[in-house]
Each structure stands twice: as structure tokens, then as C-alpha cells.
N, C-alpha and C. Protein backbone atom coordinates (compact mmCIF):
# COMPACT_ATOMS: atom_id res chain seq x y z
N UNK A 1 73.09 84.87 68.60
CA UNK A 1 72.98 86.31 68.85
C UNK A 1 71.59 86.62 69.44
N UNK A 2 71.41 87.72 70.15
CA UNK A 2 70.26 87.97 71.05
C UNK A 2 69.89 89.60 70.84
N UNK A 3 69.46 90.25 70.84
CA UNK A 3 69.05 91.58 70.36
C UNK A 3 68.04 92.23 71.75
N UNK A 4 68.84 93.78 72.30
CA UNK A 4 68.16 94.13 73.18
C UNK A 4 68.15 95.92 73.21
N UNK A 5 66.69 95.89 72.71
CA UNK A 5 66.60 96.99 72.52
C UNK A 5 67.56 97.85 71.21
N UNK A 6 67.15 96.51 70.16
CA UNK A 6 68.15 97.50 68.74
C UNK A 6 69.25 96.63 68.69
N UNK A 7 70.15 96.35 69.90
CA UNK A 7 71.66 96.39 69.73
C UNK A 7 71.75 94.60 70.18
N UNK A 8 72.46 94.23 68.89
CA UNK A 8 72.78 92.60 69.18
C UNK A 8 74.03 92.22 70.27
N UNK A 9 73.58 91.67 70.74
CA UNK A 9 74.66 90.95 71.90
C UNK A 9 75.05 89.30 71.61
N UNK A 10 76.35 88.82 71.19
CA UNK A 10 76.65 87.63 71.55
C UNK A 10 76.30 86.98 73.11
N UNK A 11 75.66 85.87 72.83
CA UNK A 11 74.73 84.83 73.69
C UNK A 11 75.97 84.19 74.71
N UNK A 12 76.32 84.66 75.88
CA UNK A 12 77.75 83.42 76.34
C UNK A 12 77.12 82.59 76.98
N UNK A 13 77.82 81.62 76.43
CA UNK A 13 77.81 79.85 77.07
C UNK A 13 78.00 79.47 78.32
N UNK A 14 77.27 79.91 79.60
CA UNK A 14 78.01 79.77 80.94
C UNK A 14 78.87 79.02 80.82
N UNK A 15 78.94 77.22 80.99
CA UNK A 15 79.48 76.04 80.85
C UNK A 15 81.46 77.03 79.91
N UNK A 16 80.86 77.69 78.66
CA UNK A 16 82.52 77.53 78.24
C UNK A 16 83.12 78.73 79.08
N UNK A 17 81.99 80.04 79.58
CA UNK A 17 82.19 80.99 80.82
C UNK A 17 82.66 80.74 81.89
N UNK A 18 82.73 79.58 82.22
CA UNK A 18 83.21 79.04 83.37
C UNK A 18 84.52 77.83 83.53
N UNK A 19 84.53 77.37 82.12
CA UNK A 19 86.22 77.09 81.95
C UNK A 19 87.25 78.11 81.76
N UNK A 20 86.99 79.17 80.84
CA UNK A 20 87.52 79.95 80.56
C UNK A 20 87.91 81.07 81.93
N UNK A 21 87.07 80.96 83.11
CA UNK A 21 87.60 81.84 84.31
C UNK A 21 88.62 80.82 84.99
N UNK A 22 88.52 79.57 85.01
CA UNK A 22 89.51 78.61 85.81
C UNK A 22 90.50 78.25 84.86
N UNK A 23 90.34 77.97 83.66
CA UNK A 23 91.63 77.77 83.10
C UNK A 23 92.94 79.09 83.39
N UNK A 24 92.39 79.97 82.84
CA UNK A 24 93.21 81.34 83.47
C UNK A 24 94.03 81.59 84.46
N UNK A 25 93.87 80.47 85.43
CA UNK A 25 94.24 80.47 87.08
C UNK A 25 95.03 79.16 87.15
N UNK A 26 95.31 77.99 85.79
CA UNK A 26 95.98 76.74 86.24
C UNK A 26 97.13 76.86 85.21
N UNK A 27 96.86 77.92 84.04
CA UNK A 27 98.18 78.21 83.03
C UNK A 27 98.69 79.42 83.21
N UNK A 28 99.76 79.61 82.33
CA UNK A 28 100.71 80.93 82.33
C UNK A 28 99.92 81.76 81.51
N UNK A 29 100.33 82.77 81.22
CA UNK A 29 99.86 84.06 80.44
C UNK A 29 100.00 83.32 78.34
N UNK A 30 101.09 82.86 78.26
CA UNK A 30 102.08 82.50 76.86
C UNK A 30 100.63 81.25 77.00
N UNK A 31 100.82 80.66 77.67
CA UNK A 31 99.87 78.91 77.31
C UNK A 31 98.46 79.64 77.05
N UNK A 32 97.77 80.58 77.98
CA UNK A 32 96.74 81.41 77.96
C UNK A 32 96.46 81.81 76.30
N UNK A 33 97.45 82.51 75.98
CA UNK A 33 97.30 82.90 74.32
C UNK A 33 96.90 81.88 73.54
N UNK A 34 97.66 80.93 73.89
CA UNK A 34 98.31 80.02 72.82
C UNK A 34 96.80 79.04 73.11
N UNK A 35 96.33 78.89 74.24
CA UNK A 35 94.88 78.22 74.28
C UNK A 35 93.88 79.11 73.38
N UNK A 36 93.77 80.13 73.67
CA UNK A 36 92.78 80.99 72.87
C UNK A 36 93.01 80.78 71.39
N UNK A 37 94.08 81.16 70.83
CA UNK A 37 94.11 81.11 69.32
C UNK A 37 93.98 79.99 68.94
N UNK A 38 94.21 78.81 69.96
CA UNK A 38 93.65 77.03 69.56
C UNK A 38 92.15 77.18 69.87
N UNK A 39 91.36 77.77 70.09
CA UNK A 39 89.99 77.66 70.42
C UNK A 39 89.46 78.50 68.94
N UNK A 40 90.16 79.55 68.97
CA UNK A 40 89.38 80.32 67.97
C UNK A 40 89.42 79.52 66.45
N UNK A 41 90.81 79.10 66.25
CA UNK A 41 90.86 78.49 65.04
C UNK A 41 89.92 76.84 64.98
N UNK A 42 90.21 76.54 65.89
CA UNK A 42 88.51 75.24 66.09
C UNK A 42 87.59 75.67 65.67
N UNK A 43 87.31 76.65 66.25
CA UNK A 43 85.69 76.78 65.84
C UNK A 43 85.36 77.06 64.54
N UNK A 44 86.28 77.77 63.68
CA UNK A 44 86.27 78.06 62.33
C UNK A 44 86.81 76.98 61.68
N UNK A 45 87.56 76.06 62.28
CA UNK A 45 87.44 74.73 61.31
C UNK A 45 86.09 73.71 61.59
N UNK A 46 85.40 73.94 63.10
CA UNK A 46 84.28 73.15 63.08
C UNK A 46 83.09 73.52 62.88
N UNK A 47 83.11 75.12 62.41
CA UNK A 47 82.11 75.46 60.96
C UNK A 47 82.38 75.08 59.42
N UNK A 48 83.84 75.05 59.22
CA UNK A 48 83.74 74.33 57.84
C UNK A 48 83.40 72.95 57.80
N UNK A 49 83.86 72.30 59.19
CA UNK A 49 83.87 70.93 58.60
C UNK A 49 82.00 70.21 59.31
N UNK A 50 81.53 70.85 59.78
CA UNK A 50 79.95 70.23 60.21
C UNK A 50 80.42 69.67 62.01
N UNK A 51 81.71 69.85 62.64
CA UNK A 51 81.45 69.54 63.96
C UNK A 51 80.71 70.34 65.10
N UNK A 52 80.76 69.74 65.98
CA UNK A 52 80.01 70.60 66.80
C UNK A 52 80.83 71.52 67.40
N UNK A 53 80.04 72.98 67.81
CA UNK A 53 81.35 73.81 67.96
C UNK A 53 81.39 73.92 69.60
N UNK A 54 80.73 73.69 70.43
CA UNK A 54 80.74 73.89 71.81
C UNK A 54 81.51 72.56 72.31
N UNK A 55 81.51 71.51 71.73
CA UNK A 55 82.56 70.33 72.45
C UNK A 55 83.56 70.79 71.51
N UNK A 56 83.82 71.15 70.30
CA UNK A 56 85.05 71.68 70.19
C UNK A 56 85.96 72.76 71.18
N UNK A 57 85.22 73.82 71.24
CA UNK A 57 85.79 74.95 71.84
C UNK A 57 86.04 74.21 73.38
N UNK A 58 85.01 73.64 73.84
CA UNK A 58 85.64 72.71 75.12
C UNK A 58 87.23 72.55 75.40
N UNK A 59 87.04 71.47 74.45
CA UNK A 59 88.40 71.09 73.85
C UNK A 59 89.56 71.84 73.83
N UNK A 60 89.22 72.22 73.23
CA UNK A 60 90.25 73.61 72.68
C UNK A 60 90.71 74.15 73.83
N UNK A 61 89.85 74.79 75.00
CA UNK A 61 90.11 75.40 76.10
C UNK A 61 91.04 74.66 77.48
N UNK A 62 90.51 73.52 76.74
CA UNK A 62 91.21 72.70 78.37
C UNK A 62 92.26 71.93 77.67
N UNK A 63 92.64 71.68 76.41
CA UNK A 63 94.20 70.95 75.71
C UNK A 63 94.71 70.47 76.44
N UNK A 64 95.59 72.01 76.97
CA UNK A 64 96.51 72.50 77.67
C UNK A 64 96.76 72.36 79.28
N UNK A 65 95.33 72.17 79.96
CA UNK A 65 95.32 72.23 81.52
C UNK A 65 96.14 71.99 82.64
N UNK A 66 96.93 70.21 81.52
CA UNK A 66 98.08 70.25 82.24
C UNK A 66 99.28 70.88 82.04
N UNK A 67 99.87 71.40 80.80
CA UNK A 67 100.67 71.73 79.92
C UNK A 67 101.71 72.60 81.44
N UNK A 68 101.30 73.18 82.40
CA UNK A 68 102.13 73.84 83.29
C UNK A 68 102.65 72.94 83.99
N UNK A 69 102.25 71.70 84.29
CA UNK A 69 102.78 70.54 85.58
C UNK A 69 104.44 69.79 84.92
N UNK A 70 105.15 70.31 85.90
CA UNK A 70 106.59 69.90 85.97
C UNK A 70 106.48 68.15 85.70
N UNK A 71 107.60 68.00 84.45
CA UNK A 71 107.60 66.64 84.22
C UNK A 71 107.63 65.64 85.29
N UNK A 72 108.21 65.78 86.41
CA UNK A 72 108.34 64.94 87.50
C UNK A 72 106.57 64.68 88.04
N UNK A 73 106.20 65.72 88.23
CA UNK A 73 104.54 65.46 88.47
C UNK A 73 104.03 64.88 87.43
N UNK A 74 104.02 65.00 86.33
CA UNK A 74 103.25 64.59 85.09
C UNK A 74 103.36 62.67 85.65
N UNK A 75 104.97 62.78 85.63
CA UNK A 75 104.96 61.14 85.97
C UNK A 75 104.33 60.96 87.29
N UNK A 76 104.33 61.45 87.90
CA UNK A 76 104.15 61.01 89.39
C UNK A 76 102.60 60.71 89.60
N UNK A 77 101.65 61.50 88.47
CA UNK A 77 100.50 61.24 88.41
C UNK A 77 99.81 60.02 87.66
N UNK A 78 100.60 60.08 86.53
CA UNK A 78 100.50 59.21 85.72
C UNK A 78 101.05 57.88 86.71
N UNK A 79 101.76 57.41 87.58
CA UNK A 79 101.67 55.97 88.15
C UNK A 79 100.80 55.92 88.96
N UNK A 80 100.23 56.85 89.76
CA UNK A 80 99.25 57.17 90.79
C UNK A 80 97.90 56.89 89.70
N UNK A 81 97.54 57.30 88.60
CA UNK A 81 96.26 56.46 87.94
C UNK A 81 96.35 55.35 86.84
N UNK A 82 97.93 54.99 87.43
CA UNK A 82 98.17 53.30 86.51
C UNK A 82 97.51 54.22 85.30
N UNK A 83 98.78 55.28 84.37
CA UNK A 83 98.16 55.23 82.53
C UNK A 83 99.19 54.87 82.58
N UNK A 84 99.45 54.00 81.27
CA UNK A 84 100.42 53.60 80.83
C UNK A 84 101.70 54.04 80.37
N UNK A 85 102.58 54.01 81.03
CA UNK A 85 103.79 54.47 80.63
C UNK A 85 104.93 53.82 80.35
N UNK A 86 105.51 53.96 79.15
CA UNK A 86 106.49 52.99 78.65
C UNK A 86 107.79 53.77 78.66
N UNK A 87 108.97 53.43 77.71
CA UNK A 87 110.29 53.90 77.74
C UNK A 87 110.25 54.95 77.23
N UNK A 88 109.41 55.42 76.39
CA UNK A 88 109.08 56.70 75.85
C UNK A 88 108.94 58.09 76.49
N UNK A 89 107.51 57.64 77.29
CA UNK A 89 107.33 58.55 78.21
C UNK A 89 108.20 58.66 79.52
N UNK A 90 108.86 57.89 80.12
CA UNK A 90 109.40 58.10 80.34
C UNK A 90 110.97 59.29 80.54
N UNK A 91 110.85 58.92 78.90
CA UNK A 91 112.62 60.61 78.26
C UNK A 91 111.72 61.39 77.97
N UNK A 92 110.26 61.00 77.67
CA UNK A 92 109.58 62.10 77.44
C UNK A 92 108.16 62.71 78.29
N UNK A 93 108.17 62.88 79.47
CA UNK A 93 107.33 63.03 80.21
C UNK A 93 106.52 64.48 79.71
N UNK A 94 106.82 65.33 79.39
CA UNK A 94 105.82 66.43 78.59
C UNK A 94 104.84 65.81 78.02
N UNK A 95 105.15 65.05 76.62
CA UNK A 95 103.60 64.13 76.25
C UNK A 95 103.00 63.82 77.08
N UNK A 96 103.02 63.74 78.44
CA UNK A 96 101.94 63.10 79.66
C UNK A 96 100.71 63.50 79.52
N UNK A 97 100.93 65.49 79.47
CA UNK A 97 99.96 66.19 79.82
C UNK A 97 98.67 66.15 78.83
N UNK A 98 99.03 65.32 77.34
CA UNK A 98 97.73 65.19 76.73
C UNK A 98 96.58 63.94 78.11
N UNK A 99 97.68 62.68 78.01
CA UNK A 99 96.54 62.21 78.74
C UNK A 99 95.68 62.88 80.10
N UNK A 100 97.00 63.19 80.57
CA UNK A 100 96.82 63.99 82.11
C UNK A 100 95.80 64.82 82.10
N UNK A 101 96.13 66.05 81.09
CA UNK A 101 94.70 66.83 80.80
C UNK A 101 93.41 66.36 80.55
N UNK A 102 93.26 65.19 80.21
CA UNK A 102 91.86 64.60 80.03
C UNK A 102 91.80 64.28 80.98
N UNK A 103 92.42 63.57 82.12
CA UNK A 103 91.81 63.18 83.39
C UNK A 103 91.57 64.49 84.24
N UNK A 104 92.24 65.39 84.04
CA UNK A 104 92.08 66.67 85.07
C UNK A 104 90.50 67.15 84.61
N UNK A 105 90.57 67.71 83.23
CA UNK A 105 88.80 67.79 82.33
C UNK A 105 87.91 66.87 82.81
N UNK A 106 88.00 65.87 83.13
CA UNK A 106 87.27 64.67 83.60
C UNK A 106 87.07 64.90 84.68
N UNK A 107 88.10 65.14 85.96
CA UNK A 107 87.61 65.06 87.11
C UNK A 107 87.64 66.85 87.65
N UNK A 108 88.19 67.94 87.23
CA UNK A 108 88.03 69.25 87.81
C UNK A 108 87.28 70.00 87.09
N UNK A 109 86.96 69.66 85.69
CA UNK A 109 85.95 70.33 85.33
C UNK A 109 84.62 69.59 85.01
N UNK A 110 84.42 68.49 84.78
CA UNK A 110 83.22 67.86 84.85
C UNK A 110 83.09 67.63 83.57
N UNK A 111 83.78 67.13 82.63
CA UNK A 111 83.98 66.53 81.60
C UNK A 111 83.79 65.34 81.59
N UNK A 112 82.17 64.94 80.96
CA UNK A 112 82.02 63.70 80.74
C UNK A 112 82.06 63.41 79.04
N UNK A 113 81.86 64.09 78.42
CA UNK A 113 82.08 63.77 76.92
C UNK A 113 83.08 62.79 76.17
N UNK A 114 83.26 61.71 75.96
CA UNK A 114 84.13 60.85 75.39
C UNK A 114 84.62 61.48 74.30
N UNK A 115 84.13 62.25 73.28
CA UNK A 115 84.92 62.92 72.13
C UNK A 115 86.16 64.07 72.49
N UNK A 116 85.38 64.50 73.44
CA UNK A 116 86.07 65.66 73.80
C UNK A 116 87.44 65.30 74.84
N UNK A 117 87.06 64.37 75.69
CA UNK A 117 88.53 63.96 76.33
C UNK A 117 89.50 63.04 75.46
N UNK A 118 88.71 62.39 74.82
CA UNK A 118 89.70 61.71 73.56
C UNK A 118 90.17 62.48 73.11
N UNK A 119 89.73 64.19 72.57
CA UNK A 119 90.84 64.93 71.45
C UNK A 119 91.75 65.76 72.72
N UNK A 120 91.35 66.00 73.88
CA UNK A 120 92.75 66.23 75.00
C UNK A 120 93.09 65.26 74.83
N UNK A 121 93.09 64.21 75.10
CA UNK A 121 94.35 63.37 75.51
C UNK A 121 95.13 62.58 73.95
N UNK A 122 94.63 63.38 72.77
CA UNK A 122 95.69 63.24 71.37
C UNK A 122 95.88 63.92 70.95
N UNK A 123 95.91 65.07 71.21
CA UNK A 123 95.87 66.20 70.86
C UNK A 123 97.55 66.47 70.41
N UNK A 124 98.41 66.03 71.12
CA UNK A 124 100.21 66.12 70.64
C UNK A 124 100.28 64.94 69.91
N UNK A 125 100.31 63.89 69.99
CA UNK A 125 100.67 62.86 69.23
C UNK A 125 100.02 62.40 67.97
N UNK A 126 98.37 62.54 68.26
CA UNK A 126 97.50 62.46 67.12
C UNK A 126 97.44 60.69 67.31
N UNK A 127 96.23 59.81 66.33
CA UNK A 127 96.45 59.19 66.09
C UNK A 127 95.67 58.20 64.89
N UNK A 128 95.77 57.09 64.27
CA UNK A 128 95.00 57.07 63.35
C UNK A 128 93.18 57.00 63.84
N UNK A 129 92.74 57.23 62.68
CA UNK A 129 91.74 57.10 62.85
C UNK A 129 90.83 57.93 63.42
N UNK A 130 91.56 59.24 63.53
CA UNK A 130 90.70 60.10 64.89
C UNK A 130 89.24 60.68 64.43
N UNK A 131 88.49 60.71 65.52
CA UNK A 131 87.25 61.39 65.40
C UNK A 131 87.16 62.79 65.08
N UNK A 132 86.23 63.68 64.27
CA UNK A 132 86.46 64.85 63.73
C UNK A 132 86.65 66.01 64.81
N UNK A 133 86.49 65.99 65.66
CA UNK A 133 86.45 66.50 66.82
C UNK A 133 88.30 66.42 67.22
N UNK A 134 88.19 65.25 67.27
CA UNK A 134 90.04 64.77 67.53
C UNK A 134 91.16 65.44 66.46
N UNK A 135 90.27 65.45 65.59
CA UNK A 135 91.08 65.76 64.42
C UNK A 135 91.14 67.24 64.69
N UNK A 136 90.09 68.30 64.64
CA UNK A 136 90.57 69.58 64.79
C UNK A 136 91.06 69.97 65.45
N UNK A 137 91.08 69.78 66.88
CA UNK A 137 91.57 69.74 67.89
C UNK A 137 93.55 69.81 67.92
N UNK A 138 93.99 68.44 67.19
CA UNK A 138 95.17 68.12 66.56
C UNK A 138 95.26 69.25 65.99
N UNK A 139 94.81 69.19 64.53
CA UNK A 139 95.19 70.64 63.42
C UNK A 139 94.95 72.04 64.04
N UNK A 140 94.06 71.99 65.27
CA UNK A 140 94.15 73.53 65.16
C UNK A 140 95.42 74.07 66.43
N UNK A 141 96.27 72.95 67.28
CA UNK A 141 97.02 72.80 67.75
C UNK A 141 98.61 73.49 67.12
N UNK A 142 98.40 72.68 65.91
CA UNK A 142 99.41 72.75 65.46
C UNK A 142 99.26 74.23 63.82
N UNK A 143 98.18 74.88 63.89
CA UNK A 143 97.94 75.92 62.63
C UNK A 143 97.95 77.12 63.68
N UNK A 144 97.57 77.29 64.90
CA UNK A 144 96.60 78.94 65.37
C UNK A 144 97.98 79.59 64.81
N UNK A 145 97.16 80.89 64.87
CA UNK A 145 97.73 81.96 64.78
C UNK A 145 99.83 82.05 65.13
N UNK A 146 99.20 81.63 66.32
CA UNK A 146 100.76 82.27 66.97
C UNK A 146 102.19 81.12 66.57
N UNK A 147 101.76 80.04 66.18
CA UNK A 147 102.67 79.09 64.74
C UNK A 147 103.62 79.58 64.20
N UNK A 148 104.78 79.58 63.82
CA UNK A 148 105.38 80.04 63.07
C UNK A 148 106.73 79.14 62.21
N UNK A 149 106.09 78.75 61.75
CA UNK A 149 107.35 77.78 61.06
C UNK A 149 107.23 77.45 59.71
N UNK A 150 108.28 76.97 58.68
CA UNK A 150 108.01 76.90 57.38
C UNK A 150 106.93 76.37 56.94
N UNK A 151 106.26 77.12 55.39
CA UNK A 151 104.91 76.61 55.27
C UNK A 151 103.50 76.67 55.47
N UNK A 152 103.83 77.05 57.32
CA UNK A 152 102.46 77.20 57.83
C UNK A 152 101.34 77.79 57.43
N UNK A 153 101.51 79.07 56.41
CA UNK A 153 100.61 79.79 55.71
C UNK A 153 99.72 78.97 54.66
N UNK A 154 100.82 78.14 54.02
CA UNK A 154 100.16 77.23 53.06
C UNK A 154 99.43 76.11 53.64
N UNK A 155 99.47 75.52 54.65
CA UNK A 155 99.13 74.22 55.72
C UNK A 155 97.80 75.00 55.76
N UNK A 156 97.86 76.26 56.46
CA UNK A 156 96.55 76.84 56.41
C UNK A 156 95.45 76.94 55.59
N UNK A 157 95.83 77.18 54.66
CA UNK A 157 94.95 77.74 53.41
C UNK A 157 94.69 76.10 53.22
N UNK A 158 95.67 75.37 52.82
CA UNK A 158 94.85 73.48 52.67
C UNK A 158 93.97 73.40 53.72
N UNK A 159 94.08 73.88 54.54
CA UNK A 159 93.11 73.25 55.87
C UNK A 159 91.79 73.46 56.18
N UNK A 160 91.48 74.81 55.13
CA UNK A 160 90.07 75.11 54.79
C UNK A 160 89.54 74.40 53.82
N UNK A 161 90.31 73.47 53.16
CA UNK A 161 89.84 72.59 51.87
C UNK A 161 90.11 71.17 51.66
N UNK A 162 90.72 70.67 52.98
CA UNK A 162 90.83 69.40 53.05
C UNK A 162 91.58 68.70 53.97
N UNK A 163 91.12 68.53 55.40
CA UNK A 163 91.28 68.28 57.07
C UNK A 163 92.21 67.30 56.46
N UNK A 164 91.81 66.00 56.53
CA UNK A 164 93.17 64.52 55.82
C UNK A 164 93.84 64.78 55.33
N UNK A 165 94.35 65.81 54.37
CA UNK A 165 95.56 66.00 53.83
C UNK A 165 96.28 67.27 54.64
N UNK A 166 95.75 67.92 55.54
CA UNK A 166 96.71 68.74 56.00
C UNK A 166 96.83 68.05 57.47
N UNK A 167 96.45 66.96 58.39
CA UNK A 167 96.98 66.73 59.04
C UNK A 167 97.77 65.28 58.39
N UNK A 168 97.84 65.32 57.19
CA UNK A 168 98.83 64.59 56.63
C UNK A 168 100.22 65.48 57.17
N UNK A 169 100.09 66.88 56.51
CA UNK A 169 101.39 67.53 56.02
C UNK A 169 101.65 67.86 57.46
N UNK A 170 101.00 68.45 58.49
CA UNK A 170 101.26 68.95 59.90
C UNK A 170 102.36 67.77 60.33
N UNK A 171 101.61 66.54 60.37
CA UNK A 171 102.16 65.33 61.15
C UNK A 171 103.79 64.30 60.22
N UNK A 172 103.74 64.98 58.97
CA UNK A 172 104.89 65.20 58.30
C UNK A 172 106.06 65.97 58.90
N UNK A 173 105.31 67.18 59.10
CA UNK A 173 106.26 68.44 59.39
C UNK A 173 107.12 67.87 60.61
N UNK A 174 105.95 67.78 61.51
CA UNK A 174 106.14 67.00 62.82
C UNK A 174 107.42 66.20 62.48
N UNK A 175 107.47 64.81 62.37
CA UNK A 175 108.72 64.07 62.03
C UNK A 175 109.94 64.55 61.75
N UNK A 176 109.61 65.75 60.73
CA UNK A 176 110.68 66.36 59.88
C UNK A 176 111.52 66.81 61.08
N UNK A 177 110.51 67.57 61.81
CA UNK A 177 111.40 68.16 62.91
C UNK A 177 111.92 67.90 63.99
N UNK A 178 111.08 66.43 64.42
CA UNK A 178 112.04 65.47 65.25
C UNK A 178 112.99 65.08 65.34
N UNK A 179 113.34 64.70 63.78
CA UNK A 179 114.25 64.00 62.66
C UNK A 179 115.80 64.84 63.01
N UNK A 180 115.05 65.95 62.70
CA UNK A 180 116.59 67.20 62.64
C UNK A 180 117.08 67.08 64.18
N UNK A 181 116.08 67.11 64.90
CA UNK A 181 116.85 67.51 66.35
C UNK A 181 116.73 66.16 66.99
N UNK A 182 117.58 65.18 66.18
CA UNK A 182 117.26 64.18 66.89
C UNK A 182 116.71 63.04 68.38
N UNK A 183 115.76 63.50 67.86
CA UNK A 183 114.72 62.95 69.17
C UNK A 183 114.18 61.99 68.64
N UNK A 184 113.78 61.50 69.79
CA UNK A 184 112.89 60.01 69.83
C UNK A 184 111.73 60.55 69.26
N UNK A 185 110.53 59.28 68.37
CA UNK A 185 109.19 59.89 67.89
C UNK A 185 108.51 58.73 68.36
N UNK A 186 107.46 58.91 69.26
CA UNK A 186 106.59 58.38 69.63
C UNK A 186 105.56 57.40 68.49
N UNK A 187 105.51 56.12 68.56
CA UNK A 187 105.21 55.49 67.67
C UNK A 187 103.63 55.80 66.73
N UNK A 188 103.10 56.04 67.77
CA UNK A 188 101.47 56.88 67.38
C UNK A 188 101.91 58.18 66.72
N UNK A 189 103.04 59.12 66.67
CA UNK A 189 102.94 60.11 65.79
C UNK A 189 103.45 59.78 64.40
N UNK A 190 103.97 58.03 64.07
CA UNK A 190 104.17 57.63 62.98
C UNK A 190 102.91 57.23 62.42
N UNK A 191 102.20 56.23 63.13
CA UNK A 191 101.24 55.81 62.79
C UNK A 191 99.89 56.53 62.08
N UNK A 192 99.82 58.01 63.19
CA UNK A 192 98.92 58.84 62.40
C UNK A 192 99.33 59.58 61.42
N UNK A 193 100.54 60.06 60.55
CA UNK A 193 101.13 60.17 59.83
C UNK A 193 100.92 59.52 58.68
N UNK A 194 100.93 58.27 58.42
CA UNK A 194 100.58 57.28 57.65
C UNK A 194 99.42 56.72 57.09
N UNK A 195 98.75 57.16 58.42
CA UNK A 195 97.00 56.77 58.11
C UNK A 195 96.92 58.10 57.62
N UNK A 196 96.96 59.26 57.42
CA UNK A 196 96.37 60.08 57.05
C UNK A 196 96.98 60.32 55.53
N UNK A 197 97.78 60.19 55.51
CA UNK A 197 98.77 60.19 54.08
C UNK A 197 98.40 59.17 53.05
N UNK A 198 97.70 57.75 53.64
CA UNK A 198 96.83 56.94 52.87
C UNK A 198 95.62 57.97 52.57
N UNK A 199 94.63 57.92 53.84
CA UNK A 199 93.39 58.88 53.63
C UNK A 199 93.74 59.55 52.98
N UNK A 200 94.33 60.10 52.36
CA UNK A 200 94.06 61.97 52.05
C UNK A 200 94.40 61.88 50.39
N UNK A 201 95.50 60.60 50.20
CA UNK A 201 95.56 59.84 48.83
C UNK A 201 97.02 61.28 48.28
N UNK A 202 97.71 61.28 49.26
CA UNK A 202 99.14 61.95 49.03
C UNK A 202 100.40 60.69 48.89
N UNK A 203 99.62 59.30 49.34
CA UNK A 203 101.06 59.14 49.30
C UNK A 203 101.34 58.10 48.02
N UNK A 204 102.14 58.28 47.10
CA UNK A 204 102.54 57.68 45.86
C UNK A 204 102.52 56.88 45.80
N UNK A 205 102.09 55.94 44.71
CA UNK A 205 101.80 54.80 44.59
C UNK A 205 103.04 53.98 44.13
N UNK A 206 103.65 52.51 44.71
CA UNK A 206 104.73 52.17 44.95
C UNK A 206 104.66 52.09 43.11
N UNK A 207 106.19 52.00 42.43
CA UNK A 207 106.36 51.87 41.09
C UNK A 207 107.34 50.56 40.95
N UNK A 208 106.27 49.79 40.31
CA UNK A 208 106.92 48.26 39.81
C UNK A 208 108.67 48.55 39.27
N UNK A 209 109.59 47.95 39.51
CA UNK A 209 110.99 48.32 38.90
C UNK A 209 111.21 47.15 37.56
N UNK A 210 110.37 45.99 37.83
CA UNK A 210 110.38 45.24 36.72
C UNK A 210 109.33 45.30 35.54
């Protein structure tokens, strides 16, 4: 905060001033929201949790960048920079746009930060081990505001009191709802599922039968 003449003024960040005018111009109005309430809820998880909040909000702002590019492009880019694409991505070319968006952050906005393009490009799938940065990024993906699905209120309220166990339950939910509408699940959204459900010390300890 900055004070002029009496009256305090919030300090803006050119650098996030200047994603925030171009992102506006590469998404829809709905992705627009839905980026903002993922930025806002970052930053209030990367005051509780000690991250930094300007490569968060980064983050946060550019997720999405690709999130508008028609699956056929998503692929078409993705062989054009040799990322790896298997049978998965393939039925599922939407997941592209995590990686995709980190290369677009990388090369149209000048994103050199390794934390910060790592949590674009896991930001849907998640995976073990992620950096705290990665991690909010994930959770605040799947908590902002505009969310609405069983639970979520309670996911919330854990999430101010313990990051590992609620992207335990998020990346639970996740499955759950794959499960029902039977779809394919990307093997990394099992994997981080599991690692976090160890971490977080939710998941029951096996019981001897003999």
C-alpha cells in the first residue's frame, strides 16, 4: 500500500498489469471469471501457506491461456513441439492445454520461472510431489468461488488448515467423478491422489486379517 496525500492506494504490479490486459483478449468472458476467482483464492492460500504471492498470482492468471484452443489445435501443437503424447491424450486432448499453457507463458508472455510454468502445466492433473506453488495453483483450481459441487464448502474450510489433506480430498473427488461418468483417468491424477492421501496420513492403515 502507498499513501497520497491521506488516502491509501493499492501499489499495481505492472508485470501482473500487463498479463491481466492480454489474457482478457486470448479467453472468453466465463474462463475470464473463472481465472480471476483462481487468482484471488491463490493468493489467500499463498498467505496462509508462506508462498510467494506474485509467482502465484502469475500462475493463477495464465492456467488457463490455452483453455480456449480447439482440441484439434491443442494436438496439432503439441506434435509441432514433440510434448509427449500418448493414448490418453489423444481421447483426451483438453488436458493438452495445461502443458500448452506453459509453453504459450514461456514464450508470449515471458515466463521464465520454472515453479510457475510447472504449476500451468499441472495444474488439471496434479501430480505427486508438487511444489507449493504447484500445489495451490491445483487446489485453488479446483476450490474458487464459482465451484459448485458436493462438499466444496467443507474442502474449503480444510484448505485453510491443511493443503495435503485437501488436495487429498479434491483429487478424490476428482476420480469419484470420472468414475461415474465413465471416463478414462489419466494415470498422474491417480498417482497424485495417492501421494497425497499417504502425506496428509488419511489413508488407513491396512488391517492384518490373521
Amino acid at each position: 500500500m502507498s499513501t497520497i496525500y491521506g488516502v491509501k492506494f493499492k501499489r499495481v504490479d505492472k508485470e501482473i498489469k500487463q498479463i491481466k490486459e492480454k489474457i482478457q483478449r486470448i479467453i472468453d468472458n466465463k474462463r475470464l471469471s473463472h481465472t480471476l476467482s483462481v487468482e484471488k483464492t491463490a493468493v489467500e492460500l499463498a498467505k496462509l501457506y508462506g508462498a510467494d504471492e506474485k509467482k502465484v498470482r502469475i500462475a493463477a492468471l495464465l492456467h488457463d491461456c490455452a483453455k480456449n484452443l480447439p482440441q484439434k489445435e491443442l494436438l496439432k501443437i503439441a506434435r509441432k513441439e514433440k510434448i509427449k503424447i500418448d493414448k490418453y491424450f489423444e481421447n483426451n486432448a483438453h488436458l493438452l492445454h495445461g502443458p500448452i499453457g506453459a509453453l504459450i507463458a514461456k514464450r508470449n508472455f515471458k515466463i521464465k520461472d520454472k515453479e510457475i510454468l510447472e504449476a500451468i502445466k499441472n495444474h488439471t492433473t496434479g501430480r505427486p510431489n508438487m511444489s507449493l506453488i504447484e500445489e495451490i495453483i491445483y487446489l485453488a483450481d479446483h476450490i474458487e468461488p464459482n465451484r459448485n459441487y458436493k462438499h466444496v464448502k467443507a474442502i474449503r474450510s480444510t484448505a485453510k488448515k491443511n493443503i495435503h489433506k485437501t488436495i487429498a480430498l479434491v483429487s478424490t473427488k476428482m476420480l469419484e467423478y470420472l468414475l461415474r461418468k465413465k471416463r478414462e483417468i489419466y494415470p498422474s491424477s491417480i498417482e497424485t491422489r495417492n501421494y497425497y492421501l499417504r502425506k496428509s496420513g488419511l489413508m488407513e492403515a491396512k488391517k492384518d486379517k490373521h
